[in-house]
Structure formats: C-alpha cells, structure tokens
Protein backbone atom coordinates (compact mmCIF):
# COMPACT_ATOMS: atom_id res chain seq x y z
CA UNK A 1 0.00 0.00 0.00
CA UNK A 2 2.13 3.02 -0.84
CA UNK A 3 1.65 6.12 1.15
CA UNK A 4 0.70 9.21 -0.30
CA UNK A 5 0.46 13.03 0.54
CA UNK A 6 -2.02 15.25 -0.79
CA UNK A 7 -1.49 18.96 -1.59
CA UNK A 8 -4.60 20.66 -0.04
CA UNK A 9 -5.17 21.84 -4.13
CA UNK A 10 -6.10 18.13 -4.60
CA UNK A 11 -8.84 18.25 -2.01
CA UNK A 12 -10.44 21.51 -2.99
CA UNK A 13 -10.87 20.51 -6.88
CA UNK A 14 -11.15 16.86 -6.07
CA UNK A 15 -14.15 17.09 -3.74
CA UNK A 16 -15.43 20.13 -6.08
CA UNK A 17 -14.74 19.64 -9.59
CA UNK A 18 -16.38 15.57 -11.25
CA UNK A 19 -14.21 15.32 -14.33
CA UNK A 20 -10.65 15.61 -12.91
CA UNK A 21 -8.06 13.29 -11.97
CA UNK A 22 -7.83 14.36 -8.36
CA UNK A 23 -11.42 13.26 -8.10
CA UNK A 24 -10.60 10.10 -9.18
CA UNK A 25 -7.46 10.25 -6.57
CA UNK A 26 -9.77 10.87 -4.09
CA UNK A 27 -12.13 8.46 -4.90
CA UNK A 28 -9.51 5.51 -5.05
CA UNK A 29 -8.31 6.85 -1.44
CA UNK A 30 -11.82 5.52 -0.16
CA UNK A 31 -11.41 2.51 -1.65
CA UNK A 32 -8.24 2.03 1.68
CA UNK A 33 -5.96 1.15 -0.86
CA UNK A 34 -4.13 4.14 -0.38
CA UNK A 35 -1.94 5.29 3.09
CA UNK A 36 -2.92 9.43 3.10
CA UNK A 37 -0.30 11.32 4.82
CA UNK A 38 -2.76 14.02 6.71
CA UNK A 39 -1.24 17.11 8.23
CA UNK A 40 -2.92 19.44 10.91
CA UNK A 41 -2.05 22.36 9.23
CA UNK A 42 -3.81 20.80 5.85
CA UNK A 43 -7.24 20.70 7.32
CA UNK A 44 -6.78 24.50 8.49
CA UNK A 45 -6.13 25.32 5.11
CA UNK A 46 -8.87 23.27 3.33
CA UNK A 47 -11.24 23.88 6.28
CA UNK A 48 -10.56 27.99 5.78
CA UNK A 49 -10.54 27.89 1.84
CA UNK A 50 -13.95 25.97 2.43
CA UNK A 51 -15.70 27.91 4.63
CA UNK A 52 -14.51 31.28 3.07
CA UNK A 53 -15.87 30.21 -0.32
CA UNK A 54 -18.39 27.30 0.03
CA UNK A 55 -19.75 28.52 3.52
CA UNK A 56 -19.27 26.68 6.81
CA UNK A 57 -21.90 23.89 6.19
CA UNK A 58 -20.05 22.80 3.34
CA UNK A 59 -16.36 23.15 5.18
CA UNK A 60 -18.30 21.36 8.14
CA UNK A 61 -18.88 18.51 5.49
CA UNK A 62 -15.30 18.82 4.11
CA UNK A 63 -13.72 17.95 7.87
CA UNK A 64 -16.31 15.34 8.50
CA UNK A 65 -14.86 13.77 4.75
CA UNK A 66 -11.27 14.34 5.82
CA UNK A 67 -11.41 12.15 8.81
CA UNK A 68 -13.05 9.93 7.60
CA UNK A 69 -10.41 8.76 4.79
CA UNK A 70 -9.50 5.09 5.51
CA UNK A 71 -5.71 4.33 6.16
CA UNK A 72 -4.73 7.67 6.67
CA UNK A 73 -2.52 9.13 9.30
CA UNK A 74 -2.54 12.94 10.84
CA UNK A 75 1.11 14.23 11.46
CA UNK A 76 1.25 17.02 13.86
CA UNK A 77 3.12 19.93 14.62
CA UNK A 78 5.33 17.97 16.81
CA UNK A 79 6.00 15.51 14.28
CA UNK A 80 6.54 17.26 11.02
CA UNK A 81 8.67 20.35 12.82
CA UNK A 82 11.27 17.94 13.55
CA UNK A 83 12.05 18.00 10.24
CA UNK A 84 12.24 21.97 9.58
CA UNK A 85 15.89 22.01 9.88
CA UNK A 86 16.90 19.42 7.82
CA UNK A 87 14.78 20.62 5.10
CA UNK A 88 13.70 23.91 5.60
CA UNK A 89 16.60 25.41 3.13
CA UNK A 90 16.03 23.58 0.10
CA UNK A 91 11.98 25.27 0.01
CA UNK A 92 11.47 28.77 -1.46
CA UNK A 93 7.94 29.35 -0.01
CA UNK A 94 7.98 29.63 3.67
CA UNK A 95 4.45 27.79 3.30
CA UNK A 96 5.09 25.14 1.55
CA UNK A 97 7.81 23.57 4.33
CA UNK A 98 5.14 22.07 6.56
CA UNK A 99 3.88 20.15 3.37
CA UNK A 100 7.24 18.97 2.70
CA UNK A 101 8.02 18.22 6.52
CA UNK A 102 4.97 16.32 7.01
CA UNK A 103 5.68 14.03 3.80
CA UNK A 104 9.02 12.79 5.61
CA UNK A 105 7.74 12.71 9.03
CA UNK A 106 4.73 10.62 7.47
CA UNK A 107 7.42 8.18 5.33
CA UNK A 108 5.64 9.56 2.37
CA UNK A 109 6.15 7.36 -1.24
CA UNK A 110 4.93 10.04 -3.11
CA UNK A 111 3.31 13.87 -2.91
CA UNK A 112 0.71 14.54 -5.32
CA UNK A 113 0.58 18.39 -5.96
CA UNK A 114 -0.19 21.00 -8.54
CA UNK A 115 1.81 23.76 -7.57
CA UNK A 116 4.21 23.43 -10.20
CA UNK A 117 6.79 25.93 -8.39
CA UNK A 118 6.72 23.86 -5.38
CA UNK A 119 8.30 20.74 -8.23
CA UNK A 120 10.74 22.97 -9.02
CA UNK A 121 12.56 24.26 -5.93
CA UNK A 122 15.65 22.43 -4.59
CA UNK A 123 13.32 20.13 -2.38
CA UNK A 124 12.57 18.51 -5.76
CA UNK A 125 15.77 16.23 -5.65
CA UNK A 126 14.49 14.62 -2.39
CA UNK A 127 10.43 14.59 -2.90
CA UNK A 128 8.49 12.23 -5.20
CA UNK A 129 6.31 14.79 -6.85
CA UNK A 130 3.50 13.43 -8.91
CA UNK A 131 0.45 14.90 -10.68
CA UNK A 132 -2.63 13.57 -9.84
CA UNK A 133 -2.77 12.21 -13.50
CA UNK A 134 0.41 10.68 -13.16
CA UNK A 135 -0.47 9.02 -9.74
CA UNK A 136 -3.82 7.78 -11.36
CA UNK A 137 -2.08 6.19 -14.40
CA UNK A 138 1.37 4.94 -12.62
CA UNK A 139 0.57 4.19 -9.47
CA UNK A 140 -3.36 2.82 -9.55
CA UNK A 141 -2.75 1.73 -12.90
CA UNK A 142 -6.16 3.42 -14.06
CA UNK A 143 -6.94 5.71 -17.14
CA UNK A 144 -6.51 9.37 -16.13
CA UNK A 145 -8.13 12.25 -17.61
CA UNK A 146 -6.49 14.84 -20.16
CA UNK A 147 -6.70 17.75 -18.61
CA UNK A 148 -5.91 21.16 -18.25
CA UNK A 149 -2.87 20.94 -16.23
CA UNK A 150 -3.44 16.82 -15.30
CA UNK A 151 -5.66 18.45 -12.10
C-alpha cells in the first residue's frame, strides 16, 4: 500500500470539480488502498478555503470527509517540525515547508501536488512529486483524464 500526501489543491478541486483526476485520486483513497499522509495544518487550510468560499456547512462537510479517509494518518506539529531544519533550506515558499516536513515525518512514497513551483525548488531532488494524472495512471494503474494541467 504506498503512502501518499495530498497537496490541499487536490482536495479543494477533487471534492469540487467531477471530471478531474484528483477526483478520481480521491475516490480511489476511499477505496483504503491508499496510506494518506494528513497534516494538521492541511485541514486548516482546506477547512478555511472551504468555509470562506463554500460557507461553513459545506467546510463542516469537508472535515467530516477528511477524517473519515481510511488508512490515513494525521502528522502534527510535533511531528513534522522535527524535520524543519533538515529541510527547511532547500523550500522557497515559507508555506510550503510544513507540506514537505509532514511528507518525511509521514514516510511519504509520493506527494501529489499542482503547484508546479513547489516541483521545481531544490526540495525537488528529495520529494516524489507526482500529478494527480500521473499518480492515477502509474501508481493505480487506471486511465486518467487529459486535462488542463493533469488536475
């Protein structure tokens, strides 16, 4: 079962958008198949992003769906700050290193993400960055969709 973290992008247009290949991640993460890498911080952001454009029953429903992912495992602060100084440096973004901290602390195989700048910092030597496309068709073995950007 390989273990995977999700960028919170892949949430918000998995759980918003049908035709996209990080609905289809997210729908083959229910299946259990799949170890998900959670982070505190992530359901802050998805949780804000939801209720600030969706409203609060919907980011209400959004928290209820992120705990309820089988196989997954929250990192917390405690955990993934242990790794700050190790790889703090090779990150650009200041907001981006509790992603990256909480893939290693979680023994991540692979980070599914869209932020195309985040794939191209330094970190990118030491991370398994995959599209959700990419994880869909490699990793599942299932047919993604063509889409703008492989979202």
């Amino acid at each position: 079962m390989p273990g995977v973290y999700l960028d919170t992008s892949i949430y918000i247009i998995g759980l918003l958008s049908a035709d996209t290949n990080s609905k289809l991640l997210l729908e083959e993460v229910k299946k259990g198949d799949i170890k998900v890498i959670l982070r505190d911080y992530l359901f802050d952001e998805a949780l804000t992003w939801f209720k600030s454009n969706k409203g609060k029953d919907c980011a209400s429903k959004v928290r209820l769906y992120l705990l309820s992912i089988p196989k997954s495992e929250i990192i917390y602060d405690l955990e993934w700050s242990l790794f700050m100084d190790k790889w703090g440096s090779f990150v650009a973004d200041i907001d981006d290193i509790p992603h990256i901290c909480s893939y290693f602390a979680g023994e991540s195989e692979y980070f599914v993400t869209l932020n195309r700048r985040l794939t191209q910092m330094q970190i990118k030597d030491y991370v398994n960055f995959i599209s959700p496309k990419r994880f869909i068709e490699d990793v599942c073995l299932l047919d993604g969709i063509d889409t703008h950007k492989e979202i």
